[in-house]
C-alpha atoms as a PDB file:
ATOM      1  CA  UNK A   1     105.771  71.709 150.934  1.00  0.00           C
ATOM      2  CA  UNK A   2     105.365  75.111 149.374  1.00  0.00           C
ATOM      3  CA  UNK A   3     101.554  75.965 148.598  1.00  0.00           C
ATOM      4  CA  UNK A   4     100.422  73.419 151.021  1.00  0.00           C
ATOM      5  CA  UNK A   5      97.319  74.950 153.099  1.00  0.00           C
ATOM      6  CA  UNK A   6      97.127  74.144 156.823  1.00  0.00           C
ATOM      7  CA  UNK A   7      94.805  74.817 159.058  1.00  0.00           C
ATOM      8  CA  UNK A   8      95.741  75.930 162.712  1.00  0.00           C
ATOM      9  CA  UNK A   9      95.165  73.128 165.098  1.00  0.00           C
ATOM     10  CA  UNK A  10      96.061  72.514 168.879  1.00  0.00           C
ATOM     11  CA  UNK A  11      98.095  69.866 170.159  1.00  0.00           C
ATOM     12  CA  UNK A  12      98.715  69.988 174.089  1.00  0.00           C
ATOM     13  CA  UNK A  13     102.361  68.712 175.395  1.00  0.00           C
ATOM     14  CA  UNK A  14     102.043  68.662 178.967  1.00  0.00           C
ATOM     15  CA  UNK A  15     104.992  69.817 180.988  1.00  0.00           C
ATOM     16  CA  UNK A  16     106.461  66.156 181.763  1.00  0.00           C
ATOM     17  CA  UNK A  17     107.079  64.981 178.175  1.00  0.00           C
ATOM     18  CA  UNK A  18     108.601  68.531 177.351  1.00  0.00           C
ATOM     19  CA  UNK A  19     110.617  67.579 180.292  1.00  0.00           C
ATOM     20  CA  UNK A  20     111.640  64.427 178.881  1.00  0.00           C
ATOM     21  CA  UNK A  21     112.796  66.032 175.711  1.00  0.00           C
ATOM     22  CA  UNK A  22     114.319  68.722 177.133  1.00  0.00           C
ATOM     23  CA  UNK A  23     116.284  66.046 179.470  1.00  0.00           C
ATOM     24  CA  UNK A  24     117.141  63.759 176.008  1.00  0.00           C
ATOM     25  CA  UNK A  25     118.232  66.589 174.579  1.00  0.00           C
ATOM     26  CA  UNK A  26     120.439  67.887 176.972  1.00  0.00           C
ATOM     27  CA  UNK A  27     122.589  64.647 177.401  1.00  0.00           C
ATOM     28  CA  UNK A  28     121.731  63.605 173.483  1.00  0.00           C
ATOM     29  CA  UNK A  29     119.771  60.130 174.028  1.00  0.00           C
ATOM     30  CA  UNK A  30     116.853  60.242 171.990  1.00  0.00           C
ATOM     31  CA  UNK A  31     116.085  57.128 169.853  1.00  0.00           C
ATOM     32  CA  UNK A  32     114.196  57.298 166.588  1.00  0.00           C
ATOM     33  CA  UNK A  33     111.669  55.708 164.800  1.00  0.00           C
ATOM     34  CA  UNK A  34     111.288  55.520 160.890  1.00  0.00           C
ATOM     35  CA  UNK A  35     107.322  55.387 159.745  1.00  0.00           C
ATOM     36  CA  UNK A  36     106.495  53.854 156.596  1.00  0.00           C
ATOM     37  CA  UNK A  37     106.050  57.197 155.018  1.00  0.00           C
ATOM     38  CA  UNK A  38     109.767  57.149 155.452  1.00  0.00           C
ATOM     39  CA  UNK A  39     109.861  60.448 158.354  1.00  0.00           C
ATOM     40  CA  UNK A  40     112.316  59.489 160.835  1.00  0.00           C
ATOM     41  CA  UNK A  41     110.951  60.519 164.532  1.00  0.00           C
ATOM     42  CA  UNK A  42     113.113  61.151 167.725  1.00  0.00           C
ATOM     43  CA  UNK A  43     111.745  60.387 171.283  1.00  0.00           C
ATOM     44  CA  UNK A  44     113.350  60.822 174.744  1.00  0.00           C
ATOM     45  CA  UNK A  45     114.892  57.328 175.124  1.00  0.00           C
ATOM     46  CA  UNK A  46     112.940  54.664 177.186  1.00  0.00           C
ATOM     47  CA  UNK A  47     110.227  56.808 177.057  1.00  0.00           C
ATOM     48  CA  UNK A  48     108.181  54.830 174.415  1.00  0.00           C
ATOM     49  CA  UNK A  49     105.408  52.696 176.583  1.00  0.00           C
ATOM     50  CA  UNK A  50     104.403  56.230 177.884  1.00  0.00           C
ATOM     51  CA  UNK A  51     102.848  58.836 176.304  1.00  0.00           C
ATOM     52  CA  UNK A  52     106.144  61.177 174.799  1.00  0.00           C
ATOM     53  CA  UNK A  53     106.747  64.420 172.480  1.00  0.00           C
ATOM     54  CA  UNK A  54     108.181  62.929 169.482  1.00  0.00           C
ATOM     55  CA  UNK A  55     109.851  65.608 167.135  1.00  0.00           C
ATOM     56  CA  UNK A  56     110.971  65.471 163.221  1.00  0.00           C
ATOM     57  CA  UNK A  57     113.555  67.159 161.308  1.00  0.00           C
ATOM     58  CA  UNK A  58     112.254  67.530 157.567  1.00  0.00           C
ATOM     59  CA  UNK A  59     114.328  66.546 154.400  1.00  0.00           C
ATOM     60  CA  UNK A  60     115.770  70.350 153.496  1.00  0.00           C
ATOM     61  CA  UNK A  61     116.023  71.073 157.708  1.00  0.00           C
ATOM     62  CA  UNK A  62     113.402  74.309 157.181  1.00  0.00           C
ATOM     63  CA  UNK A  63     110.655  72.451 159.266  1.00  0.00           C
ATOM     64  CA  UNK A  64     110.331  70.405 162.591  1.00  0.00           C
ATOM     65  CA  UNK A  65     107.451  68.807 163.220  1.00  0.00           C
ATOM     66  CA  UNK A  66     105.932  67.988 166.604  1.00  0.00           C
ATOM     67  CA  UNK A  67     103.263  65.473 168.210  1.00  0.00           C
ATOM     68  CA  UNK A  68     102.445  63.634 170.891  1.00  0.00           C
ATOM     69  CA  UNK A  69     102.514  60.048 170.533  1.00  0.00           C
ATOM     70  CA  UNK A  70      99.360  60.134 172.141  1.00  0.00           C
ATOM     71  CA  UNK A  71      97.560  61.540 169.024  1.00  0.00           C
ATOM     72  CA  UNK A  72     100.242  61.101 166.074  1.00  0.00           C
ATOM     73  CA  UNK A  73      96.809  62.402 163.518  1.00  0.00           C
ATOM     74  CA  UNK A  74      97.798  66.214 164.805  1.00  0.00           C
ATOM     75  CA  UNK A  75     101.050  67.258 163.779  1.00  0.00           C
ATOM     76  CA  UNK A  76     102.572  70.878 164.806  1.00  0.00           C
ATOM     77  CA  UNK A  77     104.881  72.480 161.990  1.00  0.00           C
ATOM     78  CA  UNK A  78     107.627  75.282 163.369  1.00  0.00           C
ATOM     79  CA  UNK A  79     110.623  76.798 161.263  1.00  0.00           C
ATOM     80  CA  UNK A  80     114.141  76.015 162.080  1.00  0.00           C
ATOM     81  CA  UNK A  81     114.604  79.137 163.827  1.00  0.00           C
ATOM     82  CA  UNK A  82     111.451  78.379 166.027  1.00  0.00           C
ATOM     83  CA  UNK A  83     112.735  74.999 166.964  1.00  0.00           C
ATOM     84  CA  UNK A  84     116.103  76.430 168.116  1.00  0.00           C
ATOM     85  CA  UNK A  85     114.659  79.335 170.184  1.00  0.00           C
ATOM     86  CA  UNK A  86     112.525  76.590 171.740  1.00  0.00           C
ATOM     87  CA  UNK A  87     114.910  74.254 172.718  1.00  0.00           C
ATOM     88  CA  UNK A  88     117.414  77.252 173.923  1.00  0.00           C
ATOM     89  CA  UNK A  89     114.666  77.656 176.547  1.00  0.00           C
ATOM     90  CA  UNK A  90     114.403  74.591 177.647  1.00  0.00           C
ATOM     91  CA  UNK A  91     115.712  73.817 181.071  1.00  0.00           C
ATOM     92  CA  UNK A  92     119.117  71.691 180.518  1.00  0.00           C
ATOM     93  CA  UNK A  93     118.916  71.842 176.965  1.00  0.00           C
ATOM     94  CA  UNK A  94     122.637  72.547 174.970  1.00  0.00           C
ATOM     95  CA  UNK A  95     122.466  75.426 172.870  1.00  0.00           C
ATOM     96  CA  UNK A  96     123.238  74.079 168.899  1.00  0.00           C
ATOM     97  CA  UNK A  97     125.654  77.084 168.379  1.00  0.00           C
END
């Protein structure tokens, strides 16, 4: 993904589904879905008939990727690093040390 250009964009995750994830993560049930472009995507378990964060670990593990299912066209890209000092903040959420 190195020279790719992105422009900034917003996507809004309201407080419930980061709630969600933060409660998947914290007990480790998230389920996944695999898109034809082959990116696998976790969600907080049962939580796909309602709009949910869904979050994607890319091949190499240097990116995550974030959207909400309600608007899967806008896509958020954080480092590793960013991804782990988000989820260490998140209430219930297990540390990955």
């Amino acid at each position: 993904m190195a020279g790719d250009e992105r422009e900034p964009m917003e996507v809004r995750i309201p407080r419930a589904a980061l709630d969600a994830m933060a409660a998947a993560l914290s007990v480790r049930t998230v389920a996944m879905r695999t898109w034809p472009d082959g990116i696998e995507w976790m969600y907080p378990l049962g939580t796909w008939d309602e709009p949910h964060l869904e979050v994607a670990l890319m091949p190499g593990g240097e990116e995550v990727w974030l959207r909400m299912s309600t608007d899967r066209s806008r896509v958020v890209v954080w480092t590793i690093e960013q991804w782990w000092d988000f989820t260490r903040h998140l209430p219930g959420a297990t540390s990955p040390e």
